[in-house]
Protein backbone atom coordinates (compact mmCIF):
# COMPACT_ATOMS: atom_id res chain seq x y z
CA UNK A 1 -33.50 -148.05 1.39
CA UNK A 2 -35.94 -149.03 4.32
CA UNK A 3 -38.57 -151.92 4.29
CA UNK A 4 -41.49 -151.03 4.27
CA UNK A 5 -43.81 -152.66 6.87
CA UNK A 6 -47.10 -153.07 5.99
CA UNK A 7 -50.35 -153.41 8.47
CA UNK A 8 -52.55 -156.00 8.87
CA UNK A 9 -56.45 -155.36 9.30
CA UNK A 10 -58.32 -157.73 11.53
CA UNK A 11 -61.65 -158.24 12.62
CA UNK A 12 -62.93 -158.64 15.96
CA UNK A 13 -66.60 -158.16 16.98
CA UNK A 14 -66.60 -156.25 20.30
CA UNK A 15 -70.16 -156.23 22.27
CA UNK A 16 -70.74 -152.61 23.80
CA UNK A 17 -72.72 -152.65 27.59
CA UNK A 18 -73.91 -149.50 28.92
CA UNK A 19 -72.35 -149.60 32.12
CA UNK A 20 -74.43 -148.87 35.24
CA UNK A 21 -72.31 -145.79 35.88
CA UNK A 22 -72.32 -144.20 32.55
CA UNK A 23 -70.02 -145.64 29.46
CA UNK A 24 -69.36 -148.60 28.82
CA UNK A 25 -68.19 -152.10 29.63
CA UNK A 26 -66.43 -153.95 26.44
CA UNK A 27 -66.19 -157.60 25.81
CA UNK A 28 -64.58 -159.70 22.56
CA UNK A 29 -66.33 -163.27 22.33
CA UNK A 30 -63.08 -164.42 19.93
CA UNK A 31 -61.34 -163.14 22.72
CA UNK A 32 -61.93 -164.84 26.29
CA UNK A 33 -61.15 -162.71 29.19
CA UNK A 34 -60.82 -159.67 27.07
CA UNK A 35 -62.93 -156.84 29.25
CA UNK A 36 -61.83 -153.33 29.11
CA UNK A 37 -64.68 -150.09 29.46
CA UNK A 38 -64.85 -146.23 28.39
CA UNK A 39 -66.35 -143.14 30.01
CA UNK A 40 -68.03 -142.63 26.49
CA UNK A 41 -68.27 -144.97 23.19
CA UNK A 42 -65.67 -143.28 21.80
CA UNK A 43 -63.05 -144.25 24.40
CA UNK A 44 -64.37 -147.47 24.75
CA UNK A 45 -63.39 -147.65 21.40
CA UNK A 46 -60.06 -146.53 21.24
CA UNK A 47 -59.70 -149.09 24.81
CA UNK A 48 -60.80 -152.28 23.14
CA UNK A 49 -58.33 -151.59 19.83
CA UNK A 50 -55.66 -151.59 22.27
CA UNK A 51 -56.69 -154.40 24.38
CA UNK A 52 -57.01 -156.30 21.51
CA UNK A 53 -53.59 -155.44 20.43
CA UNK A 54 -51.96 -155.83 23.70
CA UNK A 55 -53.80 -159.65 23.87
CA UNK A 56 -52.85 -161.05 20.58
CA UNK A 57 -49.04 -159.82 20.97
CA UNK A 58 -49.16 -161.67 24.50
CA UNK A 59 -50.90 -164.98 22.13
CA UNK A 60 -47.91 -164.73 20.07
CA UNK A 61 -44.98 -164.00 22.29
CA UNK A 62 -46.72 -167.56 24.24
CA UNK A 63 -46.24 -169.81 21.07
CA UNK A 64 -50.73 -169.69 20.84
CA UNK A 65 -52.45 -169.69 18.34
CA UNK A 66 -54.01 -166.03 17.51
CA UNK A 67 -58.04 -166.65 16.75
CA UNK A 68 -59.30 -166.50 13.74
CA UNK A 69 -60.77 -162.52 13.14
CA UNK A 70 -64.69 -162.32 12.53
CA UNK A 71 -64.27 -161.15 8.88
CA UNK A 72 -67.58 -162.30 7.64
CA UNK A 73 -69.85 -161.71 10.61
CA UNK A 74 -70.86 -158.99 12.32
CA UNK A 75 -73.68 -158.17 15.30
CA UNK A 76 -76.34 -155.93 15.33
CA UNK A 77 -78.98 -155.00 17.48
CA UNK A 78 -82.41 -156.10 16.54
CA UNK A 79 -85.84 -154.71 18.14
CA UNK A 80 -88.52 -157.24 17.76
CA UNK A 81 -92.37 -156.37 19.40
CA UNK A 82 -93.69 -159.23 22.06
CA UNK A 83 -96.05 -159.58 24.13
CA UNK A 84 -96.34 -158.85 28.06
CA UNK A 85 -96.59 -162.54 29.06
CA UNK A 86 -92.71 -162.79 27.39
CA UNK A 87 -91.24 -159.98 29.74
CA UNK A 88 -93.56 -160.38 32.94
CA UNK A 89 -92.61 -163.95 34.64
């Protein structure tokens, strides 16, 4: 009978930037040095996943410590209305 392996969730808050180009540019704050980008949010996706991935199996084939995942935290954007003399310098 085979083992069964079972998969781990974890949780890592990624920050989206429209790119100047079109799509986007993807950073993990957990994770310094972590950039990878999409053509559209759905690749950009499906990019950071595996960079995240391909950075904490380099963390643990190094002996490091793999950071602890964001499970209780999240980030969201938030519009808030100010006045001219905040944007204008």
């Amino acid at each position: 009978m085979a083992s069964k392996k079972t998969k781990n969730i974890l949780r890592y808050n990624a920050i989206f930037d429209p790119a100047d180009e079109g799509g986007f540019t993807v950073t993990v704050p957990k994770l310094p040095g972590l950039v990878t980008e999409g053509d559209t949010f759905e690749e950009a996706t499906r990019m950071v996943k595996d960079a995240i991935v391909g950075y904490l199996e380099v963390l643990k084939e190094a002996g490091e410590e793999i950071p602890e995942p964001d499970n209780n935290s999240f980030a969201s954007p938030i519009d808030v209305s100010v006045s001219d003399k905040f944007i204008h310098a």
